[in-house]
C-alpha atoms as a PDB file:
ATOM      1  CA  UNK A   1     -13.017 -85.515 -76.643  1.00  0.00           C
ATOM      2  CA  UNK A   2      -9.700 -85.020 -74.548  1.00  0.00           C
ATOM      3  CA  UNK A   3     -10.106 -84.529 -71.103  1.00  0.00           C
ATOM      4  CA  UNK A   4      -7.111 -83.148 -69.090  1.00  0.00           C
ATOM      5  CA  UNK A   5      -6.674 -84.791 -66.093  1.00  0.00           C
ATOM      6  CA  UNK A   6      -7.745 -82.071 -62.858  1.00  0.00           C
ATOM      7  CA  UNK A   7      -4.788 -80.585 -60.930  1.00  0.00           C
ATOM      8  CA  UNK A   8      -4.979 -81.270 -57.639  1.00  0.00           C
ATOM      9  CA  UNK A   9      -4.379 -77.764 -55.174  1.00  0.00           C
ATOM     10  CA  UNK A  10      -1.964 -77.915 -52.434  1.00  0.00           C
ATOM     11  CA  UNK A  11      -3.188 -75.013 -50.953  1.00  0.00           C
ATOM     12  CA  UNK A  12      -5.388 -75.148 -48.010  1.00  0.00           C
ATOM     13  CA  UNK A  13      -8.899 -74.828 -48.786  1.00  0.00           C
ATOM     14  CA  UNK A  14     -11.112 -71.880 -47.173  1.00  0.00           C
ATOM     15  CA  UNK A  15      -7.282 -70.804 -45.706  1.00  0.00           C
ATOM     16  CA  UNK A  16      -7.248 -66.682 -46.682  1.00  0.00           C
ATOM     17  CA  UNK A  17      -3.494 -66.402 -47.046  1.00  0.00           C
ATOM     18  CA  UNK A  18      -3.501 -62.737 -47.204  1.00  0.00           C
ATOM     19  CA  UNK A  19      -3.600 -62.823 -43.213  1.00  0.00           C
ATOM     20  CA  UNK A  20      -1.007 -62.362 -40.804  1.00  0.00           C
ATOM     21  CA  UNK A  21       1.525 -65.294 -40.435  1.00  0.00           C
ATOM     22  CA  UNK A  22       5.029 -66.976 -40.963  1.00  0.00           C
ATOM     23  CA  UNK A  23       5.408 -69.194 -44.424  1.00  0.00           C
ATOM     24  CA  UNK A  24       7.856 -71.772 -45.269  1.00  0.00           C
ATOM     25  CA  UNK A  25       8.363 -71.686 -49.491  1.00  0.00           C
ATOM     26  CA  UNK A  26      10.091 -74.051 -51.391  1.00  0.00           C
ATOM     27  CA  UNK A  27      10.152 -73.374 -54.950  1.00  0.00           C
ATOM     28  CA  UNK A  28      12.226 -75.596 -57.440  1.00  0.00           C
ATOM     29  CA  UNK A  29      13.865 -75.517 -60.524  1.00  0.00           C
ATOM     30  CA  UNK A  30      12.320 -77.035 -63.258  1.00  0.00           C
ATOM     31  CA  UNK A  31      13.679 -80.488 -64.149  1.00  0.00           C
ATOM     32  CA  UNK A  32      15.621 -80.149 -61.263  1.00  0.00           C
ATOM     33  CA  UNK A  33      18.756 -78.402 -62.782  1.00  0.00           C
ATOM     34  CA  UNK A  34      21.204 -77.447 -60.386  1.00  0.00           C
ATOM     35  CA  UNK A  35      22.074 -73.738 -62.044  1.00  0.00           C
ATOM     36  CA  UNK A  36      22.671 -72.205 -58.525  1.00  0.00           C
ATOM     37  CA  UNK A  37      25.662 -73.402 -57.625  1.00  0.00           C
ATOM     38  CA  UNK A  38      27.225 -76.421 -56.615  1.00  0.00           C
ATOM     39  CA  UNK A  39      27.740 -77.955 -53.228  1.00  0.00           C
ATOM     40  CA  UNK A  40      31.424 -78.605 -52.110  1.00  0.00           C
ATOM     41  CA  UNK A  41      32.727 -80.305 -48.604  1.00  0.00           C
ATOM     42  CA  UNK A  42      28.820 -79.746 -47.403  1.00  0.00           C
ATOM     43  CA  UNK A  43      28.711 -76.641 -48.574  1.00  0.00           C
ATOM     44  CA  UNK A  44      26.696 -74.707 -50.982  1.00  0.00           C
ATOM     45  CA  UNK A  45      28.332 -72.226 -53.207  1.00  0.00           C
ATOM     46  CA  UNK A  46      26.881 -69.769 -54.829  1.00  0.00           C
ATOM     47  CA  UNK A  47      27.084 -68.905 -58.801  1.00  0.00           C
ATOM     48  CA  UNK A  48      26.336 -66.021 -60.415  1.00  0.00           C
ATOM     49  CA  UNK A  49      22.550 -67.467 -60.714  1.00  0.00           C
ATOM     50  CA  UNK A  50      22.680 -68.124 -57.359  1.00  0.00           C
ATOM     51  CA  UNK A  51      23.423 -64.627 -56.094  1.00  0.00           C
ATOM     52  CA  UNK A  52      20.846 -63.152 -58.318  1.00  0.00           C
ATOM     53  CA  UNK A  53      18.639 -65.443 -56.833  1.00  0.00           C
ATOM     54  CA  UNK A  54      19.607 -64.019 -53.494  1.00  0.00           C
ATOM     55  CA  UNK A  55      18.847 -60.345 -54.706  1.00  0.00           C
ATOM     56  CA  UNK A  56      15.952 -60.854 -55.685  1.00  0.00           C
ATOM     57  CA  UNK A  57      14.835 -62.259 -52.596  1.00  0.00           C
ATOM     58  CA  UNK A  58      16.105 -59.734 -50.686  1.00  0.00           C
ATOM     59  CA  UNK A  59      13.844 -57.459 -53.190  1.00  0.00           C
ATOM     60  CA  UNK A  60      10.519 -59.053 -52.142  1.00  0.00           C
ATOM     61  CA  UNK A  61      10.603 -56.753 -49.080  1.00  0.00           C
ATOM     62  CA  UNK A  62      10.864 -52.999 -51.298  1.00  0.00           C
ATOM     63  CA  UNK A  63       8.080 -54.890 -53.722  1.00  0.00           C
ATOM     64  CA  UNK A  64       5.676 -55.898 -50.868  1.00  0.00           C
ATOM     65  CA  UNK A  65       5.294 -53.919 -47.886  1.00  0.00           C
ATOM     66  CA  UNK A  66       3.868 -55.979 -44.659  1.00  0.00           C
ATOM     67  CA  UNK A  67       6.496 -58.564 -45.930  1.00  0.00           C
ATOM     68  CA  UNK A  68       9.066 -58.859 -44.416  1.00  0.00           C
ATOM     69  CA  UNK A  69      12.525 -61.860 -45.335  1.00  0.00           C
ATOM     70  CA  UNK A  70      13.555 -63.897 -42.725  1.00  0.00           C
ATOM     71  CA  UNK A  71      15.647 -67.077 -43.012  1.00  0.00           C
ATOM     72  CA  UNK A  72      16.281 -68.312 -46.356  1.00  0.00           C
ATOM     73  CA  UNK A  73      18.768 -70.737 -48.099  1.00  0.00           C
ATOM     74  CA  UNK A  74      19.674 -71.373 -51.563  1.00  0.00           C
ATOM     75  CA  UNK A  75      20.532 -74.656 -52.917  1.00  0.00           C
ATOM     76  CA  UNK A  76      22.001 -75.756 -56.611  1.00  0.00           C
ATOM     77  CA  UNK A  77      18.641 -76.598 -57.490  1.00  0.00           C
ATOM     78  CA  UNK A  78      15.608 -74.817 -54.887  1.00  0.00           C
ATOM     79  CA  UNK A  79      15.496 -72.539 -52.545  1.00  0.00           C
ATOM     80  CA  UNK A  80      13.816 -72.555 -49.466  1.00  0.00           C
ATOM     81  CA  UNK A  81      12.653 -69.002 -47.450  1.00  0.00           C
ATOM     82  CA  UNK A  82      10.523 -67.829 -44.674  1.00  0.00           C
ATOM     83  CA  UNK A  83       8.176 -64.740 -45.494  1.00  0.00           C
ATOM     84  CA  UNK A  84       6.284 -62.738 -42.493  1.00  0.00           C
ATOM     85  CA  UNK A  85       3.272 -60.881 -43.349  1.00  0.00           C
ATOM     86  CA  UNK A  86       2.872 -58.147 -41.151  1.00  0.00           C
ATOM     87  CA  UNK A  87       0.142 -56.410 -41.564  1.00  0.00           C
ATOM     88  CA  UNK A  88      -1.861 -54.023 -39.293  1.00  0.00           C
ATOM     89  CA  UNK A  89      -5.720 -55.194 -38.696  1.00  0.00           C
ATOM     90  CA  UNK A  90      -5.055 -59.097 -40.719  1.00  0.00           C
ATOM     91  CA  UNK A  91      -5.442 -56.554 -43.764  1.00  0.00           C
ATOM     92  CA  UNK A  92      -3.022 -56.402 -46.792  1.00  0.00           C
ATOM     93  CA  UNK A  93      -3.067 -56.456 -50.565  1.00  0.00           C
ATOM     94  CA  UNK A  94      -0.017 -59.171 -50.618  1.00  0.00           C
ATOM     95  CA  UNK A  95      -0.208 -62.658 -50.565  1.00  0.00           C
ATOM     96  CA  UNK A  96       2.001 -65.556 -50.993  1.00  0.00           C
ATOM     97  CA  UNK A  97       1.081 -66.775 -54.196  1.00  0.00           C
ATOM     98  CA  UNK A  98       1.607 -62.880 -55.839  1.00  0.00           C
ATOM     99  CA  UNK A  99       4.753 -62.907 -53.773  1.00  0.00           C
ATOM    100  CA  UNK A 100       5.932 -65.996 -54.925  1.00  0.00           C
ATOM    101  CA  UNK A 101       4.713 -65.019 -58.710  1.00  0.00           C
ATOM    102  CA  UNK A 102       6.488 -61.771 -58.620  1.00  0.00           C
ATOM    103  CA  UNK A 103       9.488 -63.632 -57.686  1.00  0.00           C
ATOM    104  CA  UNK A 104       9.429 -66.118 -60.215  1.00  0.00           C
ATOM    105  CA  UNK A 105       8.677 -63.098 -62.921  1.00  0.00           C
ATOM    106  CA  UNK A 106      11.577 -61.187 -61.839  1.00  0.00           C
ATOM    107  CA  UNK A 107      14.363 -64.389 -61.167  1.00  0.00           C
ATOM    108  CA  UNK A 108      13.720 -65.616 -65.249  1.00  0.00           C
ATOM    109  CA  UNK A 109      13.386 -62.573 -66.716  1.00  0.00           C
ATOM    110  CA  UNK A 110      17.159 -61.934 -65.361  1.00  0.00           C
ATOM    111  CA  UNK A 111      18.039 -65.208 -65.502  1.00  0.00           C
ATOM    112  CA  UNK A 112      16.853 -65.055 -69.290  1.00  0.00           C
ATOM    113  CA  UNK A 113      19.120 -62.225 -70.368  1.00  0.00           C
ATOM    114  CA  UNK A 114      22.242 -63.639 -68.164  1.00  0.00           C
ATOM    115  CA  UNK A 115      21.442 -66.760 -70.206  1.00  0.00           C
ATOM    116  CA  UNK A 116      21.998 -64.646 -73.397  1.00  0.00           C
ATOM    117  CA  UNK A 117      25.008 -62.392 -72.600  1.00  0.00           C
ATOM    118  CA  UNK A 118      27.192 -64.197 -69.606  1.00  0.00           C
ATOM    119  CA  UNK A 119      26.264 -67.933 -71.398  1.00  0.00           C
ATOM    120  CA  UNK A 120      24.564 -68.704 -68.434  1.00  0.00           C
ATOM    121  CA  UNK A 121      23.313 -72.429 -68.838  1.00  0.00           C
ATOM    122  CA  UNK A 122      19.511 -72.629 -70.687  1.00  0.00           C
ATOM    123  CA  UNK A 123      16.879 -74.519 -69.359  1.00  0.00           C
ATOM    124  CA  UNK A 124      13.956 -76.100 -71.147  1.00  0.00           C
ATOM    125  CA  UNK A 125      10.789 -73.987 -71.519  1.00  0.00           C
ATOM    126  CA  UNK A 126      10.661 -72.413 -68.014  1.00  0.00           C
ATOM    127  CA  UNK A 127      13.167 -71.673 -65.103  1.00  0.00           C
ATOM    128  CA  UNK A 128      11.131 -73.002 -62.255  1.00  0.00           C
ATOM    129  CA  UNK A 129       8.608 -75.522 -61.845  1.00  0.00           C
ATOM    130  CA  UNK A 130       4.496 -74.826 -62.383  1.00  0.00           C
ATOM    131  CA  UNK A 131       3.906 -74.280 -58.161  1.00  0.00           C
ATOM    132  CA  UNK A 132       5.288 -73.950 -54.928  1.00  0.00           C
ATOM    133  CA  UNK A 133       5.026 -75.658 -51.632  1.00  0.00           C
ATOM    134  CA  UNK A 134       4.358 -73.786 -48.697  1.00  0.00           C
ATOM    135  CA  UNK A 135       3.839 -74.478 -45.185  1.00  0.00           C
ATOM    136  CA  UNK A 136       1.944 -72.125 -42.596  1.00  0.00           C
ATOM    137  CA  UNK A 137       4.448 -71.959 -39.716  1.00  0.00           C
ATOM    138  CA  UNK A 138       1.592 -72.048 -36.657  1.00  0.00           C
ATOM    139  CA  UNK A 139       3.963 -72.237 -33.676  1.00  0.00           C
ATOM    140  CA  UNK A 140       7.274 -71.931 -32.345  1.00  0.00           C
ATOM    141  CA  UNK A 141       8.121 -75.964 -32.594  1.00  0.00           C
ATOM    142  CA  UNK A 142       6.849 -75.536 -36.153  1.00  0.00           C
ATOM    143  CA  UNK A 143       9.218 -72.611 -37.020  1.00  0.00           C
ATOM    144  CA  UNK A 144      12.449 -74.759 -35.929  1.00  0.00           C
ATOM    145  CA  UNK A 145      11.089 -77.756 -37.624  1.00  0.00           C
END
């Protein structure tokens, strides 16, 4: 018999992350494909992937209300973000991982049919990696860190 080797969760055990807070996402591209963009003279610019990427984040706030964008930046290969839940009384239906899930969804699905009519370039098997890192922004120091 085959046992699979256990997946070790980077998510904070006994953490509810439903409640009221600041997040720091990362979430890659799988293999590490830079389809974004490229960066030039220190600078990222933006592709046609890239700027759908950027829609859609800007999306996440009509999708999820109590969530609101702040800072985010795109690179060729990741992008990085900072999601406030807002909610009144800790209480809310949305959470980071169906946040982060919806996104996903919604950035392949496009990417998928750009892929097939604009000869955007493939990837192999999936867009972005299996997870997500995430950091609960606690403090002030924390937030500029």
């Amino acid at each position: 018999m085959n046992i699979l080797p256990q997946r070790k969760t980077i998510r904070l055990q006994h953490y509810n992350y439903h409640q009221n807070s600041l997040y720091f996402i990362t979430i890659c591209i799988n293999e590490k494909k830079c389809l974004f963009g490229k960066i030039i003279d220190n600078e990222v610019i933006l592709n046609d992937a890239g700027n759908m990427i950027k829609k859609w984040y800007q999306n996440i706030e009509d999708k999820f209300k109590d969530i609101f964008c702040l800072d985010f930046i795109i690179m060729p290969n990741h992008i990085h973000f900072i999601l406030h839940i807002d909610s009144p009384n800790d209480k809310t239906d949305s959470n980071i991982i169906a946040i982060v899930q919806w996104f996903k969804i919604m950035t392949t699905n496009e990417y998928i049919k750009n892929v097939k009519k604009n000869n955007w370039q493939p990837f192999n098997k999936k867009l972005w990696q299996r997870s997500f890192y995430e950091h609960i922004i606690r403090n002030e120091e924390s937030y500029h860190t």
